[in-house]
PDB file of N, CA and C in Angstrom:
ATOM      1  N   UNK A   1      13.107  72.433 -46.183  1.00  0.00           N
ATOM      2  CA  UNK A   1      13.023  72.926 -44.829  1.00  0.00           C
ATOM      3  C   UNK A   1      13.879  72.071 -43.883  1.00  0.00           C
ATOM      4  N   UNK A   2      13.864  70.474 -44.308  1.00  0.00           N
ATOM      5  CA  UNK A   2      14.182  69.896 -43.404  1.00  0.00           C
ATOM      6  C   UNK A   2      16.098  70.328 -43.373  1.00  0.00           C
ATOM      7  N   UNK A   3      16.753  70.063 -44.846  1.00  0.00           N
ATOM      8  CA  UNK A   3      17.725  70.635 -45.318  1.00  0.00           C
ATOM      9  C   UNK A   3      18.261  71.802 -44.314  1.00  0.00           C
ATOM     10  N   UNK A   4      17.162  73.149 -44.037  1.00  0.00           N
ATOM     11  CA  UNK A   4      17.919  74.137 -43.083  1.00  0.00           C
ATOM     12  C   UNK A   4      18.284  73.782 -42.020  1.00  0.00           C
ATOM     13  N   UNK A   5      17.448  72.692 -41.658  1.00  0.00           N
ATOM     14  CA  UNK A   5      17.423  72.740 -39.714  1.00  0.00           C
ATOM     15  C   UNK A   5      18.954  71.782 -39.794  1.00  0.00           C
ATOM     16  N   UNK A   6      18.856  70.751 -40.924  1.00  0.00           N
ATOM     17  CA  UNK A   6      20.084  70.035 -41.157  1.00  0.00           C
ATOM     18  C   UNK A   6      21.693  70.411 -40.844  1.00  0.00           C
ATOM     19  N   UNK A   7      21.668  71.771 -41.582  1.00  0.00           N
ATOM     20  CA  UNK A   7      22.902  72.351 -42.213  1.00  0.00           C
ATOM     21  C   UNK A   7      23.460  73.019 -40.906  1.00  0.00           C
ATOM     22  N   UNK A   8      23.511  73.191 -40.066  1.00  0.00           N
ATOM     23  CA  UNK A   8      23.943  73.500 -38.378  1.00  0.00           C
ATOM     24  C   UNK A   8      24.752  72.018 -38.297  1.00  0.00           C
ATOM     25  N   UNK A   9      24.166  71.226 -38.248  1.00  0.00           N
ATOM     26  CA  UNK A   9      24.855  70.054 -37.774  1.00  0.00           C
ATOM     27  C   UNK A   9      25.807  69.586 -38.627  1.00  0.00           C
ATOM     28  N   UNK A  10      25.579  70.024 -39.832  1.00  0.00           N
ATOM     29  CA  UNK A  10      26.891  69.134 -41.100  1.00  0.00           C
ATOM     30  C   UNK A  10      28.489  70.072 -40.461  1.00  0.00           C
ATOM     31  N   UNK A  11      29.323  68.771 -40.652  1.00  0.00           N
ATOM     32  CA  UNK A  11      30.999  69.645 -40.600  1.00  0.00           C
ATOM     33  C   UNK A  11      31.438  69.933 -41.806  1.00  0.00           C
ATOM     34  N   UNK A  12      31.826  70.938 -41.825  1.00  0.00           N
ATOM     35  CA  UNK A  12      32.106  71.645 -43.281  1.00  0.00           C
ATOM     36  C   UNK A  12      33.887  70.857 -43.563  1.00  0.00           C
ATOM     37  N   UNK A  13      34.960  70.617 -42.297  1.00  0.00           N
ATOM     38  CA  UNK A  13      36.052  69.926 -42.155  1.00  0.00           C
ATOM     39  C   UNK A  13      36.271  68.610 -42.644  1.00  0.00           C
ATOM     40  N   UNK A  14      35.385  68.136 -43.268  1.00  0.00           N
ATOM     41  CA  UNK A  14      35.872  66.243 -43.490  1.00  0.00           C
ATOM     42  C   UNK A  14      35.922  66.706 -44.533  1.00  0.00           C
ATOM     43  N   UNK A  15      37.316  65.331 -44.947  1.00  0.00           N
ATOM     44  CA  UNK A  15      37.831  65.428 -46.114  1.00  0.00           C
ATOM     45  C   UNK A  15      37.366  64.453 -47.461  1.00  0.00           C
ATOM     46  N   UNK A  16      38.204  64.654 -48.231  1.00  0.00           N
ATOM     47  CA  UNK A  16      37.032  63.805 -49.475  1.00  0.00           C
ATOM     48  C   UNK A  16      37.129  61.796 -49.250  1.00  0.00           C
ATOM     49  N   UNK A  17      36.475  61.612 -48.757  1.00  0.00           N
ATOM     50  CA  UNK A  17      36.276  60.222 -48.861  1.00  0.00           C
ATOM     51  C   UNK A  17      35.842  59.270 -49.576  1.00  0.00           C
ATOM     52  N   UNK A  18      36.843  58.194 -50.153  1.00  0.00           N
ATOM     53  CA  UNK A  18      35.967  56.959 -51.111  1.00  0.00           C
ATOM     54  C   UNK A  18      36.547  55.843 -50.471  1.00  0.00           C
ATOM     55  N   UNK A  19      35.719  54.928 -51.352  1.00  0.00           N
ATOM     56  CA  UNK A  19      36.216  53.408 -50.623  1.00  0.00           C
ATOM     57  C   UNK A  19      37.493  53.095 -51.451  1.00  0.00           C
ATOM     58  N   UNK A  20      37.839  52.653 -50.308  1.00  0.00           N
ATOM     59  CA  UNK A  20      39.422  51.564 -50.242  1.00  0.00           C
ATOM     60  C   UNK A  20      40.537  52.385 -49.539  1.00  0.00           C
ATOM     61  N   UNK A  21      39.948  54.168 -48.969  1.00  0.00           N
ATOM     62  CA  UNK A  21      41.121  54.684 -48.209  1.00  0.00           C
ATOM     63  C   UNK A  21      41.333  54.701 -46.924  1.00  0.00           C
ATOM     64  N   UNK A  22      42.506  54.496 -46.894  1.00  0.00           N
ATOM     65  CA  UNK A  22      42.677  54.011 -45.222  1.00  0.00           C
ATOM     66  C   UNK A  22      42.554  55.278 -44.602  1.00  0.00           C
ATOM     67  N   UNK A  23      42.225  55.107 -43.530  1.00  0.00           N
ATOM     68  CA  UNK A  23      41.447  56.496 -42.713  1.00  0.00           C
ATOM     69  C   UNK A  23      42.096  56.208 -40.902  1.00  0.00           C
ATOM     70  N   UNK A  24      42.075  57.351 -40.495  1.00  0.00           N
ATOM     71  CA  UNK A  24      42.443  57.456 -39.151  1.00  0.00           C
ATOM     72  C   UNK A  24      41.424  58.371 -38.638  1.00  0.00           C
ATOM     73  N   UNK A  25      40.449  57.425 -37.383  1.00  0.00           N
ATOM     74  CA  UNK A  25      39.704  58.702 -36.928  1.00  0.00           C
ATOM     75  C   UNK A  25      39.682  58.684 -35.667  1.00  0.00           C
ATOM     76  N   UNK A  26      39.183  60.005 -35.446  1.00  0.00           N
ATOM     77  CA  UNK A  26      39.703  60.169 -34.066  1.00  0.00           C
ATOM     78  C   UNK A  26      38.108  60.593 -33.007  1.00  0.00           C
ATOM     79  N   UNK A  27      37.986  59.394 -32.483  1.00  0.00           N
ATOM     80  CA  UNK A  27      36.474  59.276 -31.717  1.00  0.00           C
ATOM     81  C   UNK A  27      36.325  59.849 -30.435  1.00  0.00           C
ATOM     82  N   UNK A  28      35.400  60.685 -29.372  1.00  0.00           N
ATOM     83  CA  UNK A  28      35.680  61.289 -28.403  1.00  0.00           C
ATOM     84  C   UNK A  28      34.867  59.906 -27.380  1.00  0.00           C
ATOM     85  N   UNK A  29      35.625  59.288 -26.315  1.00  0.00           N
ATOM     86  CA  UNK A  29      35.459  58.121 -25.696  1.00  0.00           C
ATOM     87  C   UNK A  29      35.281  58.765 -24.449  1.00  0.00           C
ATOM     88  N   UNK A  30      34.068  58.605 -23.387  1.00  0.00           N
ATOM     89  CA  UNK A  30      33.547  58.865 -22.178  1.00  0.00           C
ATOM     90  C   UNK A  30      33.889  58.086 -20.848  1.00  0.00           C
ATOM     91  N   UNK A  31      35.122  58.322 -20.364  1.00  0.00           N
ATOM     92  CA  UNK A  31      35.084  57.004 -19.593  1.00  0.00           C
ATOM     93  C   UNK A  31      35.189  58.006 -18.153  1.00  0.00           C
ATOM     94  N   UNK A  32      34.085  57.592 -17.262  1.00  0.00           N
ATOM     95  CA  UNK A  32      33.530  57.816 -15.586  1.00  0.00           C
ATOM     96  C   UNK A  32      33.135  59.629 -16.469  1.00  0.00           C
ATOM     97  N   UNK A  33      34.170  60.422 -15.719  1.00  0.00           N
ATOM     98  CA  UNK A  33      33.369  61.867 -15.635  1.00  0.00           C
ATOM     99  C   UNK A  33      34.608  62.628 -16.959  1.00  0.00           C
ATOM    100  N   UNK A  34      35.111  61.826 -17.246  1.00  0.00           N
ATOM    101  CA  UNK A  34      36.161  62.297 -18.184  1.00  0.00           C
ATOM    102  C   UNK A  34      36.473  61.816 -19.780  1.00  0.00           C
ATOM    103  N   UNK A  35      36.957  63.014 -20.846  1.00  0.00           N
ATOM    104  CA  UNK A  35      36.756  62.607 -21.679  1.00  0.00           C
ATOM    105  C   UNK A  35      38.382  62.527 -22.582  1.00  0.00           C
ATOM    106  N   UNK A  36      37.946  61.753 -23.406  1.00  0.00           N
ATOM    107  CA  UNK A  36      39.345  61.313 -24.251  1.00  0.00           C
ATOM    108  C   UNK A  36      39.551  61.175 -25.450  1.00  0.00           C
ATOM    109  N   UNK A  37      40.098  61.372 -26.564  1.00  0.00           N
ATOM    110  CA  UNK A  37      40.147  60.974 -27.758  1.00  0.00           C
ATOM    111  C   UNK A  37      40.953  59.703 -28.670  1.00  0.00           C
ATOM    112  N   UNK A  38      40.189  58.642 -28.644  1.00  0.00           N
ATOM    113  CA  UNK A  38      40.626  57.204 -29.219  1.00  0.00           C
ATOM    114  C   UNK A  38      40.778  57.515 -30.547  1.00  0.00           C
ATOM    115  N   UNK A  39      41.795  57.034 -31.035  1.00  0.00           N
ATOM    116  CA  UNK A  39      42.011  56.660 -32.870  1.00  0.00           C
ATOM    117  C   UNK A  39      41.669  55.251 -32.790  1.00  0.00           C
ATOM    118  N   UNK A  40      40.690  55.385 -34.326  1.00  0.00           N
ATOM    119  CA  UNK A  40      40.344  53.784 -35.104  1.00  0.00           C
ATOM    120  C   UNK A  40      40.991  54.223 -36.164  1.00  0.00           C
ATOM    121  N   UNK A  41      41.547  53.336 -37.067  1.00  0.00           N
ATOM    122  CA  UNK A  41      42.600  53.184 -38.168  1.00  0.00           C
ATOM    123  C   UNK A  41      41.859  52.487 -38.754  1.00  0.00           C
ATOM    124  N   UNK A  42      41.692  52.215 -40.510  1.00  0.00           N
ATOM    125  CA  UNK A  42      41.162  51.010 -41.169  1.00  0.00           C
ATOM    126  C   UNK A  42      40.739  51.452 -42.929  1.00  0.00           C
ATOM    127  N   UNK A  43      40.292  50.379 -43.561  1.00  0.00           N
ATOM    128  CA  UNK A  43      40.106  51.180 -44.537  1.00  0.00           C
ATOM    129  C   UNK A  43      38.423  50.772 -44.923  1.00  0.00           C
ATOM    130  N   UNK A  44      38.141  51.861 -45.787  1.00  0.00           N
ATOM    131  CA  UNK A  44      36.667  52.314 -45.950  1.00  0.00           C
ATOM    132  C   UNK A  44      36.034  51.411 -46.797  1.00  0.00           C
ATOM    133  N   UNK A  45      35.267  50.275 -46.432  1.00  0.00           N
ATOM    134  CA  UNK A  45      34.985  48.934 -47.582  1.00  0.00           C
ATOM    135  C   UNK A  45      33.800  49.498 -48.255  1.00  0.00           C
ATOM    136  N   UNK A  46      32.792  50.191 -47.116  1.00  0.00           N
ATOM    137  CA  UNK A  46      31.573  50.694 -48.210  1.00  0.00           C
ATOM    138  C   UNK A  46      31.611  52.220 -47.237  1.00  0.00           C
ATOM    139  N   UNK A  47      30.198  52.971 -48.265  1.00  0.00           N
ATOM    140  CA  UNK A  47      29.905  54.396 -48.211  1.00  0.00           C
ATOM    141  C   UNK A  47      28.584  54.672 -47.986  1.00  0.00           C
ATOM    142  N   UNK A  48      27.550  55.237 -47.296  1.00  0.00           N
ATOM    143  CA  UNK A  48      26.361  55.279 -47.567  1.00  0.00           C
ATOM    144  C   UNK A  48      25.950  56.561 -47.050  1.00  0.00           C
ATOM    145  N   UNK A  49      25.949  57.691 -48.628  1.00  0.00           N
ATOM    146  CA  UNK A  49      26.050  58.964 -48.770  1.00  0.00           C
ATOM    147  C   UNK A  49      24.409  59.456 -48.626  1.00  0.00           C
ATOM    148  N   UNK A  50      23.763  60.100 -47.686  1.00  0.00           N
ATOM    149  CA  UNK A  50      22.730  60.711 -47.175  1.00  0.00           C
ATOM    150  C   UNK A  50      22.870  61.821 -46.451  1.00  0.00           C
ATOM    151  N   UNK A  51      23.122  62.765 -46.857  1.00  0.00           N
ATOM    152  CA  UNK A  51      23.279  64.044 -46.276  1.00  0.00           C
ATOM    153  C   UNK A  51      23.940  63.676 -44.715  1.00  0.00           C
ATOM    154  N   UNK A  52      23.332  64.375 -44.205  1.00  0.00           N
ATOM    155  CA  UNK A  52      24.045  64.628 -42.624  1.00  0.00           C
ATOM    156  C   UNK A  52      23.735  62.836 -42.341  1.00  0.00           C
ATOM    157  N   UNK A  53      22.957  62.373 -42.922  1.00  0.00           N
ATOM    158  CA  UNK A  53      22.848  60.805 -42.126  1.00  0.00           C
ATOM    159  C   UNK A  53      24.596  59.638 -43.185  1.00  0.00           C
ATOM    160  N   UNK A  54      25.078  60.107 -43.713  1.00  0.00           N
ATOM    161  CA  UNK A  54      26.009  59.662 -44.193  1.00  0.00           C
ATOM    162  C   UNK A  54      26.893  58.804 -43.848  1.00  0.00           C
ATOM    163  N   UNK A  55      27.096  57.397 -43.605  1.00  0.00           N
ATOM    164  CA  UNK A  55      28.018  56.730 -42.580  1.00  0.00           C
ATOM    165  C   UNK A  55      29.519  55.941 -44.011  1.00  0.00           C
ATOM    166  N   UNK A  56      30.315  55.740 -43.119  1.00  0.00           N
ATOM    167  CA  UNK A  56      31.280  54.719 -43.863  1.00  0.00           C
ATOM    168  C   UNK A  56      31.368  53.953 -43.304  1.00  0.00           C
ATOM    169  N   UNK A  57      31.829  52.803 -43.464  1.00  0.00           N
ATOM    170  CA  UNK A  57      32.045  51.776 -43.145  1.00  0.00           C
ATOM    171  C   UNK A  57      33.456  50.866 -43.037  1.00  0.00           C
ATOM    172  N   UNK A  58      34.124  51.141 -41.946  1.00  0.00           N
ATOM    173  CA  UNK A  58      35.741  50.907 -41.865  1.00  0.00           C
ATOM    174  C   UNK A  58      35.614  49.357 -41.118  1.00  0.00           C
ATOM    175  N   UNK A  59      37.063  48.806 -42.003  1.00  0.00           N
ATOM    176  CA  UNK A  59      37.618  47.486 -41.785  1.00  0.00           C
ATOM    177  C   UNK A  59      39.078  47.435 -41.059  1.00  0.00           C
ATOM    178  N   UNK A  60      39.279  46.924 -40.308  1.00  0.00           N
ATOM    179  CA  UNK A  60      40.701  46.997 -39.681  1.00  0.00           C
ATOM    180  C   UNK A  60      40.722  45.070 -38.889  1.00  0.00           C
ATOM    181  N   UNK A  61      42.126  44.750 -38.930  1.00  0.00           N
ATOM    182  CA  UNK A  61      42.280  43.896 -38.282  1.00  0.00           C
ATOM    183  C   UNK A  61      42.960  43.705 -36.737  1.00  0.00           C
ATOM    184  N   UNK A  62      42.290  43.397 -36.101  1.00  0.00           N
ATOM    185  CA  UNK A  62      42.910  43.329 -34.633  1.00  0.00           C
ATOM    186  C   UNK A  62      43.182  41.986 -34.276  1.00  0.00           C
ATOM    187  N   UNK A  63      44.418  41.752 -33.476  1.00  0.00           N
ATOM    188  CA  UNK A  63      44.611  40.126 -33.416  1.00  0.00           C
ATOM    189  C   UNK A  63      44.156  38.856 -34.218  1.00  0.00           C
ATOM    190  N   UNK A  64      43.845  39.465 -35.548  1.00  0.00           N
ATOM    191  CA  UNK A  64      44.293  38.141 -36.730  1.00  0.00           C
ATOM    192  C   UNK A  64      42.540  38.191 -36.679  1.00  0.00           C
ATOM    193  N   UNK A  65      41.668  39.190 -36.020  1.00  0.00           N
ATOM    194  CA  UNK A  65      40.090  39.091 -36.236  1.00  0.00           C
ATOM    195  C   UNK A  65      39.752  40.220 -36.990  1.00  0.00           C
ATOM    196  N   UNK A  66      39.180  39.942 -38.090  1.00  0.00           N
ATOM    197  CA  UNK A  66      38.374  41.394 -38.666  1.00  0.00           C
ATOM    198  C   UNK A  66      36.999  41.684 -38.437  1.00  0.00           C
ATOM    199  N   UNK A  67      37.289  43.071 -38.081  1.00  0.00           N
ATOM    200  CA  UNK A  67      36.779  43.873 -37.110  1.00  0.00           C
ATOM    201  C   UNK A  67      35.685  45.284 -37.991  1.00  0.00           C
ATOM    202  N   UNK A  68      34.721  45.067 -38.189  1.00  0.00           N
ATOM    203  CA  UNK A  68      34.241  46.202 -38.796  1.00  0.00           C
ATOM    204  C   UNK A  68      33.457  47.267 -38.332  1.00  0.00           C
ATOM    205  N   UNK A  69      33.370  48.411 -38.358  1.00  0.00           N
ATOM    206  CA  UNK A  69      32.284  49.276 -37.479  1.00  0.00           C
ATOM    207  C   UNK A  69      31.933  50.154 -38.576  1.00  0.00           C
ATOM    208  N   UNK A  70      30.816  50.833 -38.361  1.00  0.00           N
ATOM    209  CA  UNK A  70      30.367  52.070 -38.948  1.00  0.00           C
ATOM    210  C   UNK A  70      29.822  53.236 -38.355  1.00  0.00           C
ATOM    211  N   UNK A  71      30.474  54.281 -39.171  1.00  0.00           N
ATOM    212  CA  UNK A  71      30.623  55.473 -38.501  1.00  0.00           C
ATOM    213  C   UNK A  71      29.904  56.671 -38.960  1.00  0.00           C
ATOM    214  N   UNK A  72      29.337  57.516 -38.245  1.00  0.00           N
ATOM    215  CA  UNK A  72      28.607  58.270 -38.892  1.00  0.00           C
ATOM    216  C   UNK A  72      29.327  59.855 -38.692  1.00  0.00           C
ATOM    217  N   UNK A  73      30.080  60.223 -40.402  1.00  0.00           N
ATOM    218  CA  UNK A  73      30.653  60.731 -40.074  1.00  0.00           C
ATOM    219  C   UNK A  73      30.647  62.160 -39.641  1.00  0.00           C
ATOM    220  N   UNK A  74      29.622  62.505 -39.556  1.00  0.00           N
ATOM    221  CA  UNK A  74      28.839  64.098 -39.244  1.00  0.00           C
ATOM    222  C   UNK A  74      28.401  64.177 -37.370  1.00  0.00           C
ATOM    223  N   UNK A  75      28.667  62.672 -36.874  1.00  0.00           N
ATOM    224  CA  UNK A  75      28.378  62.860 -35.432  1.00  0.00           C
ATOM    225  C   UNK A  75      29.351  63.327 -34.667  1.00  0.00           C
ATOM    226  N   UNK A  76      28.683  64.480 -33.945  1.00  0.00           N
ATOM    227  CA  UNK A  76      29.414  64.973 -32.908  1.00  0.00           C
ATOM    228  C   UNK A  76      30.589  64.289 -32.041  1.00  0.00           C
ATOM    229  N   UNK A  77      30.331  62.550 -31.654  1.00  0.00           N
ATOM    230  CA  UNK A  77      31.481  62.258 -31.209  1.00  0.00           C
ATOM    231  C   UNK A  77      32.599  61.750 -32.213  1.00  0.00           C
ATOM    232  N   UNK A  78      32.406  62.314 -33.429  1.00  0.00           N
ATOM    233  CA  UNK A  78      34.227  62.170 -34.175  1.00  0.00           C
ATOM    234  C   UNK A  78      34.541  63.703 -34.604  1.00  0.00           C
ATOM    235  N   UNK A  79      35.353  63.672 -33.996  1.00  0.00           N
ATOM    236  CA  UNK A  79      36.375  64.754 -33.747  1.00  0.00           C
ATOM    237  C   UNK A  79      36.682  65.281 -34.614  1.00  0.00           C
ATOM    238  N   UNK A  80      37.896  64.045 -36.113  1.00  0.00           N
ATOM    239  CA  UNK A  80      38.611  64.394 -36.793  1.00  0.00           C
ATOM    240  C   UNK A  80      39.071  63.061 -37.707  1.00  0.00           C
ATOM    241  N   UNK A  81      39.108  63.628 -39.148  1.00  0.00           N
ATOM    242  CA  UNK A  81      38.994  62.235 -39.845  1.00  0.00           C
ATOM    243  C   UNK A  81      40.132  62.388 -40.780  1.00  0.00           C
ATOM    244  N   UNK A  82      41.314  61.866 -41.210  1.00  0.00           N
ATOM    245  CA  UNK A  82      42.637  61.712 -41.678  1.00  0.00           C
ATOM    246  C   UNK A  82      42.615  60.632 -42.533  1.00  0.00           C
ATOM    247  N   UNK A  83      42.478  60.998 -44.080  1.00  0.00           N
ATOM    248  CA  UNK A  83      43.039  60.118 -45.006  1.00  0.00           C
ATOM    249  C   UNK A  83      44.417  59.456 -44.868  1.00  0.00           C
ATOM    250  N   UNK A  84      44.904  58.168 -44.610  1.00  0.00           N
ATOM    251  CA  UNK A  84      46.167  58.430 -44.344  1.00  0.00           C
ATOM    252  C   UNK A  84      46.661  57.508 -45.712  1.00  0.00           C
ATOM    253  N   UNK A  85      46.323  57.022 -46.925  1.00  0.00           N
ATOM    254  CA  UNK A  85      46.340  56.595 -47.926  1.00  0.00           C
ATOM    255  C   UNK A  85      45.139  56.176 -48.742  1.00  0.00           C
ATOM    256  N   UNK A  86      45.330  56.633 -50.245  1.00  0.00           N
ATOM    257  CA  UNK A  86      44.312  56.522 -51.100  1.00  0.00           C
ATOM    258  C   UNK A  86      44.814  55.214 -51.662  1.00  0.00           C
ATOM    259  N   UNK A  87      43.546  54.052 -52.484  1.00  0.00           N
ATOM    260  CA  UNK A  87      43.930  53.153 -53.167  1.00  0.00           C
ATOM    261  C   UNK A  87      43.092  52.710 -54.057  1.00  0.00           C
ATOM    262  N   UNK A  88      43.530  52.382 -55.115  1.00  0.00           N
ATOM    263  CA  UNK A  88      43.220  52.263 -56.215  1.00  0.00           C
ATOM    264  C   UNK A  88      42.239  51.383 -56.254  1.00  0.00           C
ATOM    265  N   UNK A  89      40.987  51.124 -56.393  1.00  0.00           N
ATOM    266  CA  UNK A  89      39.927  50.297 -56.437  1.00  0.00           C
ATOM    267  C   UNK A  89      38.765  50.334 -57.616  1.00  0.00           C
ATOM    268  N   UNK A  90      37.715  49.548 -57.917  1.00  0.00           N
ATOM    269  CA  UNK A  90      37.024  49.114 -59.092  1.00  0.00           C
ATOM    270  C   UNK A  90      35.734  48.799 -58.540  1.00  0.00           C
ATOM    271  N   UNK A  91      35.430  49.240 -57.359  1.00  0.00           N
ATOM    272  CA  UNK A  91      34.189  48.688 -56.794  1.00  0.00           C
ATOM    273  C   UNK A  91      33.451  49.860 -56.118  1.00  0.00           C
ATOM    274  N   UNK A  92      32.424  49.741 -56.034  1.00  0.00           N
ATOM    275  CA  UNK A  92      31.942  50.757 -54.964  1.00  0.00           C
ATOM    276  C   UNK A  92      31.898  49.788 -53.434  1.00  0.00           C
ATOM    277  N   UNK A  93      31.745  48.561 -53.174  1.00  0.00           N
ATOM    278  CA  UNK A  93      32.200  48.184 -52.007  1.00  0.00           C
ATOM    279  C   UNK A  93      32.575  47.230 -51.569  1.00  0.00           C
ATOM    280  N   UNK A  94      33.551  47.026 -51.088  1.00  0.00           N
ATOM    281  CA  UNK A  94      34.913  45.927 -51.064  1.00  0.00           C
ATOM    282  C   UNK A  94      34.412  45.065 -50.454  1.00  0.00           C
ATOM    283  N   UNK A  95      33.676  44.573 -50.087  1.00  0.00           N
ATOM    284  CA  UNK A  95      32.830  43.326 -49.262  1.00  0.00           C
ATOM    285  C   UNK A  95      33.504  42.081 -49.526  1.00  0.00           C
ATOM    286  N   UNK A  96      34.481  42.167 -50.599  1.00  0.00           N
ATOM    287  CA  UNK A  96      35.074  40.617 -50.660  1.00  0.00           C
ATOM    288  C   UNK A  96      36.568  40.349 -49.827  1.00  0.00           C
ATOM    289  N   UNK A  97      36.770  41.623 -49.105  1.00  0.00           N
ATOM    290  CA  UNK A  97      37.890  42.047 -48.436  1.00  0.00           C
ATOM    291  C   UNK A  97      37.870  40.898 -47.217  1.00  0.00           C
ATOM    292  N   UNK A  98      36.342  40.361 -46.829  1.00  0.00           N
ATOM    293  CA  UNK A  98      35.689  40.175 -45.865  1.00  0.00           C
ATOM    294  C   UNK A  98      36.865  38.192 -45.612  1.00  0.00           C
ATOM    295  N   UNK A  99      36.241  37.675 -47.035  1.00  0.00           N
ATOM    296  CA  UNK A  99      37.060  37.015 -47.241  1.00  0.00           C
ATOM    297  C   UNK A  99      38.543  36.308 -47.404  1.00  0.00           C
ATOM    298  N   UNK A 100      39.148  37.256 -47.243  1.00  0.00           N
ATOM    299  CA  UNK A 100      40.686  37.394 -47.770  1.00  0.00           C
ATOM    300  C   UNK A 100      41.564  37.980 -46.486  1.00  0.00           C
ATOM    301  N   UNK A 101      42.493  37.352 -46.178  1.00  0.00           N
ATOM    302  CA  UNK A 101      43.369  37.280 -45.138  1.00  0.00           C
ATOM    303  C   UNK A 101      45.100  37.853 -45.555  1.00  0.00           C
ATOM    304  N   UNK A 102      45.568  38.429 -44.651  1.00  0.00           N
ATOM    305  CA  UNK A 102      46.848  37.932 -45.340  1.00  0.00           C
ATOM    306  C   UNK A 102      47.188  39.092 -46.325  1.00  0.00           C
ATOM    307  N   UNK A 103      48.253  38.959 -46.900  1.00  0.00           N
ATOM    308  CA  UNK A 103      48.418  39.607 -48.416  1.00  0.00           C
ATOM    309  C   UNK A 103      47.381  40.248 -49.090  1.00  0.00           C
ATOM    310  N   UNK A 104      46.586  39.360 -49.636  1.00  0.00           N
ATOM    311  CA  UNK A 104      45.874  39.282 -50.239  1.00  0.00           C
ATOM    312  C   UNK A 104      44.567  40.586 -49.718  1.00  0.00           C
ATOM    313  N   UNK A 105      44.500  41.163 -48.761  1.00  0.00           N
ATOM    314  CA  UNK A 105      44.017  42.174 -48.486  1.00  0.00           C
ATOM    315  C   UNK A 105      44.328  43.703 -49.103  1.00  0.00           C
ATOM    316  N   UNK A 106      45.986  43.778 -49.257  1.00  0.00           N
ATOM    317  CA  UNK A 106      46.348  44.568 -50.238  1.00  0.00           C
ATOM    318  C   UNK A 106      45.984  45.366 -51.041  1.00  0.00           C
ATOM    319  N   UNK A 107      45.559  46.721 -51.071  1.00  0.00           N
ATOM    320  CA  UNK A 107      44.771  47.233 -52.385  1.00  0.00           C
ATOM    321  C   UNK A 107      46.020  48.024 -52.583  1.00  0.00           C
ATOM    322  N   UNK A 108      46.110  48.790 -54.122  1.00  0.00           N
ATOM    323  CA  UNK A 108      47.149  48.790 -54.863  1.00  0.00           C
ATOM    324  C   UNK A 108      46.346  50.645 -54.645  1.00  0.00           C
ATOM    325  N   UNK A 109      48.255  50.946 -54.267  1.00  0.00           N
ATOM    326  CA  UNK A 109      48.091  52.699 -54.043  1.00  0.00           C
ATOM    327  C   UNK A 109      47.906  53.510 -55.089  1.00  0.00           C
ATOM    328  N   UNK A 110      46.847  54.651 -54.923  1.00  0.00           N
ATOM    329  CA  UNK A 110      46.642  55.479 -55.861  1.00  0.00           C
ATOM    330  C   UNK A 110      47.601  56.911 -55.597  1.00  0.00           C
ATOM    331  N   UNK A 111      48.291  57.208 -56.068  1.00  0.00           N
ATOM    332  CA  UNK A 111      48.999  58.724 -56.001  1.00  0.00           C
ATOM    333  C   UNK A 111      48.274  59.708 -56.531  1.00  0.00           C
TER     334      UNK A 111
END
């Protein structure tokens, strides 16, 4: 039952997501009486698949600080979500990314 009331709110539009792909999304940002659409860029370190409650978890670096947020990707304020490279990974979640600076962040592209 709960499932029906669910299925209104799921976006049928997102694309297939796993960890380690870099993603571009595009968030709807409220600023005074007007609205706008911000891109976050980053790649997906973990996944936590629950129906409409489903979030990922994106890593990006801003001024030499890493920066993580999580996103829930069935909420109304994201717009639109863009794989913009797949990569080859062995983990279900990259948490050691957390560590590693530099180069060494690198994950190796999947075609």
């Amino acid at each position: 039952m709960l499932k029906e009331i669910e299925q209104d709110y799921i976006k049928p539009d997102i694309p297939q997501l796993h960890v380690g792909d870099s993603v571009r999304i595009g968030l709807l940002i409220q600023e005074g009486n007007k609205e706008r659409i911000q891109y976050a860029e980053g790649v997906i370190i973990a996944q936590h698949k629950a129906y409409i409650n489903s979030t990922i978890t994106v890593r990006k670096i801003i001024q030499g600080i890493g920066v993580e947020r999580v996103y829930m990707i069935h909420s109304p304020r994201i717009q639109n979500i863009q794989v913009t490279r797949n990569s080859k990974v062995r983990r279900a979640k990259l948490y050691y990314l957390r560590t590693r600076s530099g180069k060494a962040t690198r994950l190796k592209q999947k075609f």
